[in-house]
Protein backbone atom coordinates (compact mmCIF):
# COMPACT_ATOMS: atom_id res chain seq x y z
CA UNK A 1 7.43 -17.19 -36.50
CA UNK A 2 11.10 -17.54 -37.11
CA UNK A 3 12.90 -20.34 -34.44
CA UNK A 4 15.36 -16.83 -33.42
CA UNK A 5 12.47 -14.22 -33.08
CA UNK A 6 10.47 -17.43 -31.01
CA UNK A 7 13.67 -17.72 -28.80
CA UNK A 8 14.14 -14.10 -28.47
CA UNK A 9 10.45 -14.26 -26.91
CA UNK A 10 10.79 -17.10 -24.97
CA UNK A 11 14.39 -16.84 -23.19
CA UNK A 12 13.66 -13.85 -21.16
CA UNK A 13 10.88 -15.69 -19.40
CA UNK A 14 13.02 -18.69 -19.45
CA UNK A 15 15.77 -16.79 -17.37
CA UNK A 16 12.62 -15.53 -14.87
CA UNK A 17 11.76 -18.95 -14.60
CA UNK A 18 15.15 -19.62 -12.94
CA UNK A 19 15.19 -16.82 -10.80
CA UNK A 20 11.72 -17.84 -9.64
CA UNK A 21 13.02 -21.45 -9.10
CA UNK A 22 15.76 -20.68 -7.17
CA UNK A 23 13.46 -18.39 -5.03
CA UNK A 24 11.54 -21.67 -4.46
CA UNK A 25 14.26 -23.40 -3.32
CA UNK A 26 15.25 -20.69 -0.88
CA UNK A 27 12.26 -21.40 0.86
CA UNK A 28 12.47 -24.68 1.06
CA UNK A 29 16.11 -24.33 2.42
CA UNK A 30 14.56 -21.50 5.35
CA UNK A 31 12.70 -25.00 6.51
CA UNK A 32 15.68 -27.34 6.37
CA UNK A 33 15.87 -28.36 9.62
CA UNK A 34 12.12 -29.23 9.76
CA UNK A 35 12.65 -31.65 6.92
CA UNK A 36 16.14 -33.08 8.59
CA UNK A 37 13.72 -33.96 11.18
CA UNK A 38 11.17 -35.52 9.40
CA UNK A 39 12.12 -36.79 6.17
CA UNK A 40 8.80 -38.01 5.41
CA UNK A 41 7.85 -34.02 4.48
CA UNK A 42 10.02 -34.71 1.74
CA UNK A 43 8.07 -37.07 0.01
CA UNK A 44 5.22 -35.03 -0.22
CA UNK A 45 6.36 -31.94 -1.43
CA UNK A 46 5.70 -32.26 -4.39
CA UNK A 47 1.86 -33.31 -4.03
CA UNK A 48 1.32 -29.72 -2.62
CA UNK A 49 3.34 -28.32 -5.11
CA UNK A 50 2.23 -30.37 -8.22
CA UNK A 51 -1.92 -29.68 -7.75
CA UNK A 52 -1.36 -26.47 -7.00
CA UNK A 53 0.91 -26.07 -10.47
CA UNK A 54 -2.33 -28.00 -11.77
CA UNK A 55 -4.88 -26.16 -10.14
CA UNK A 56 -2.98 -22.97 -11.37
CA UNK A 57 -3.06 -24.11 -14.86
CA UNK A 58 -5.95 -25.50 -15.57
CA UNK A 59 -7.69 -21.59 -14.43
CA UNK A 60 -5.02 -20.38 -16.42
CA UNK A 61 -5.70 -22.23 -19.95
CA UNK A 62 -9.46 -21.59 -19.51
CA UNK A 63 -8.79 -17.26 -18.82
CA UNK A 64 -6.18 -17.74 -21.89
CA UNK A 65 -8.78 -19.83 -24.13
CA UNK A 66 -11.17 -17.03 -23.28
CA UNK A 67 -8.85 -13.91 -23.98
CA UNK A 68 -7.71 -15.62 -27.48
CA UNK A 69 -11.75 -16.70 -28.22
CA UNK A 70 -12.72 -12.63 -27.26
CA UNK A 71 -14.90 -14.23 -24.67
CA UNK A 72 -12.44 -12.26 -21.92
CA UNK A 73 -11.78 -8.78 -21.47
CA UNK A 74 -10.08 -7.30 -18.60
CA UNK A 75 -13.04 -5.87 -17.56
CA UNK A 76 -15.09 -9.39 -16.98
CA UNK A 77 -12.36 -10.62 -16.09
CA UNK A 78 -13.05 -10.36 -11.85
CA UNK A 79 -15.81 -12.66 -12.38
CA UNK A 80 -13.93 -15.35 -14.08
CA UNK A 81 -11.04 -14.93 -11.50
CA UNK A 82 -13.47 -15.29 -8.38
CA UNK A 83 -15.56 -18.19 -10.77
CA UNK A 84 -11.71 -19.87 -10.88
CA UNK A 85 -10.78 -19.40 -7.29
CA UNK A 86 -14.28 -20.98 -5.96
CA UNK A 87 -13.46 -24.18 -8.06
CA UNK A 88 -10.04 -24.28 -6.80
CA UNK A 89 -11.29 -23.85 -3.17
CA UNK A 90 -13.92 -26.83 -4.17
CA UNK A 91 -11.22 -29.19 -5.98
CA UNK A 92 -8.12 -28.59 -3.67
CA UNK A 93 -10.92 -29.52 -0.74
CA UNK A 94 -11.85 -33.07 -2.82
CA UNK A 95 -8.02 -33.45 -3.18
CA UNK A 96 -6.77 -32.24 -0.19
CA UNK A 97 -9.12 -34.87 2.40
CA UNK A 98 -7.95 -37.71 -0.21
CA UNK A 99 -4.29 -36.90 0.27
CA UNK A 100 -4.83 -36.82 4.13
CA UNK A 101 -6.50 -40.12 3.90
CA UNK A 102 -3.79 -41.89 1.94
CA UNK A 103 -1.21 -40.40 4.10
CA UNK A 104 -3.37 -41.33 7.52
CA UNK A 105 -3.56 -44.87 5.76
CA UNK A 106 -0.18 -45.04 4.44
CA UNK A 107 2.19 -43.25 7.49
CA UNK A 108 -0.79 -43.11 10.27
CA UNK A 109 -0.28 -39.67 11.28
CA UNK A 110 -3.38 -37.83 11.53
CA UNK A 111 -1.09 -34.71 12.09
CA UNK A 112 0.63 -34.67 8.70
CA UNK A 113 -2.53 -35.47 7.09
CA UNK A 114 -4.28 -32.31 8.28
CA UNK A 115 -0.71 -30.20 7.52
CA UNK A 116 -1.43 -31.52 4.16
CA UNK A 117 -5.09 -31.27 3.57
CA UNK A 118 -4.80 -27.42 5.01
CA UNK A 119 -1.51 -26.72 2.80
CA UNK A 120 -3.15 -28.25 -0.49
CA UNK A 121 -6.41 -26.63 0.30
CA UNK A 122 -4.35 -23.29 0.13
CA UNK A 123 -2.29 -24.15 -2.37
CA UNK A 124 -4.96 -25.47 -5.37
CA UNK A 125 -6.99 -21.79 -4.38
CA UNK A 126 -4.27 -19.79 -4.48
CA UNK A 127 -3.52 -21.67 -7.68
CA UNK A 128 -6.89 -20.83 -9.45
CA UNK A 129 -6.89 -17.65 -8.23
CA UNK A 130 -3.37 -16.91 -9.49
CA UNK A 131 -4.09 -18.76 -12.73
CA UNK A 132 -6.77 -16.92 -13.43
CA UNK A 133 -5.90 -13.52 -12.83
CA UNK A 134 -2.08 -13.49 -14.25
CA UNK A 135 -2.86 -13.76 -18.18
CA UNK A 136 -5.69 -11.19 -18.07
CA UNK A 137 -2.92 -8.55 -15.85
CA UNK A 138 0.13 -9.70 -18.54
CA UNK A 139 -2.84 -9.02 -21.30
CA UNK A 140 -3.37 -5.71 -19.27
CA UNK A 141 0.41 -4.66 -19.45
CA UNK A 142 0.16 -6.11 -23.35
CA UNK A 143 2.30 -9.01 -22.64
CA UNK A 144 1.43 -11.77 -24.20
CA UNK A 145 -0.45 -14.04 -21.77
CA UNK A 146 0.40 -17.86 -23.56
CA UNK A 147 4.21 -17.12 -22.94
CA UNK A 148 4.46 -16.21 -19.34
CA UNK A 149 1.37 -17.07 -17.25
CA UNK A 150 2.69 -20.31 -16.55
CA UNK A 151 5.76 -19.80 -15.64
CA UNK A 152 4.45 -16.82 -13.14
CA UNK A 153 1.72 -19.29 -11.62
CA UNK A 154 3.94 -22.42 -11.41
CA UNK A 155 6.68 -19.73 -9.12
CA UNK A 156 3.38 -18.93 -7.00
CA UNK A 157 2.47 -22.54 -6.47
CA UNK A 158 5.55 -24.17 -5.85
CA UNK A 159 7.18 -21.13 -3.56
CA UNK A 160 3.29 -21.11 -1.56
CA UNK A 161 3.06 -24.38 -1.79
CA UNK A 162 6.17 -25.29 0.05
CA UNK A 163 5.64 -22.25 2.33
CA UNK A 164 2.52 -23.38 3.14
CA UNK A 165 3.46 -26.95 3.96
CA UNK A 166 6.49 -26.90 5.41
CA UNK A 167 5.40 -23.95 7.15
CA UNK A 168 2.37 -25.50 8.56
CA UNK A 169 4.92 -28.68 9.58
CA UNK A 170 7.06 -26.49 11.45
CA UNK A 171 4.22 -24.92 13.40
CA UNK A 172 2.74 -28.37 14.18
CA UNK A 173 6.34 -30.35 14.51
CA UNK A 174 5.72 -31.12 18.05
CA UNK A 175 2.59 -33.43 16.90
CA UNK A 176 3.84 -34.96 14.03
CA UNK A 177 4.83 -38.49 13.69
């Protein structure tokens, strides 16, 4: 297609994509204290929020492979979603005990480690099962799903993801490092 009728597409979920970044930063900024007191939180934001963006897209380019093959409909589209969200759940474990090992290793706290293995664990299903189930509901409303699933799962992911963490931090503060 023409580059104006591609931007004409694309800028209105470019614009959402803002909105839904700035939302992400509003939650980290509700936790801003927590992080003033540990800085080390910090540093691993984005691990949460980067394999859970992952986790999100890699359910989401095998729903959108499917729809665009005519191996997906809506209809079988709840198994897929609950297939997606099981390997999530399955890979965010995997990756959620190594991150908590190389942070035990790397800052010895125990503490943070489990705030992040339970946060990532979260995080990488949520992502799955988001990733998953946005391009067959955008297909539903006759959106196209290749334009905005990605941007609607990353703004699940990272706001969840940093939620989740931080979240989690704050609860536990009084036993972190």
């Amino acid at each position: 297609s023409p580059v104006m009728q591609s931007v004409k597409k694309r800028l209105g979920w470019t614009v959402f994509n803002l909105g839904t970044a700035f939302f992400a930063a509003l939650v980290i900024g509700v936790f801003e204290r927590t992080i003033d007191e540990l800085v080390a939180l910090a540093i691993f934001m984005p691990v949460v929020a980067g394999l859970g963006g992952n986790s999100g897209s890699q359910s989401l380019t095998v729903v959108v492979r499917g729809i665009a093959l005519g191996e997906l409909e809506f209809s079988s589209g709840l198994r897929a979603v609950m297939k997606e969200t099981a390997v999530g759940l399955l890979v965010g474990t995997v990756a959620g005990l190594l991150t908590a090992g190389i942070v035990i290793l790397w800052k010895g706290d125990e503490w943070l480690g489990l705030v992040l293995f339970l946060s990532m664990l979260m995080n990488m299903a949520l992502g799955a099962l988001v990733g998953a189930s946005i391009p067959l509901l955008l297909k539903a409303f006759k959106l196209d799903p290749a334009l905005g699933s990605h941007i609607i799962v990353t703004a699940f992911t990272d706001s969840f993801g940093f939620f989740s963490f931080l979240g989690l931090a704050t609860l536990m503060f009084s036993l972190l490092g």
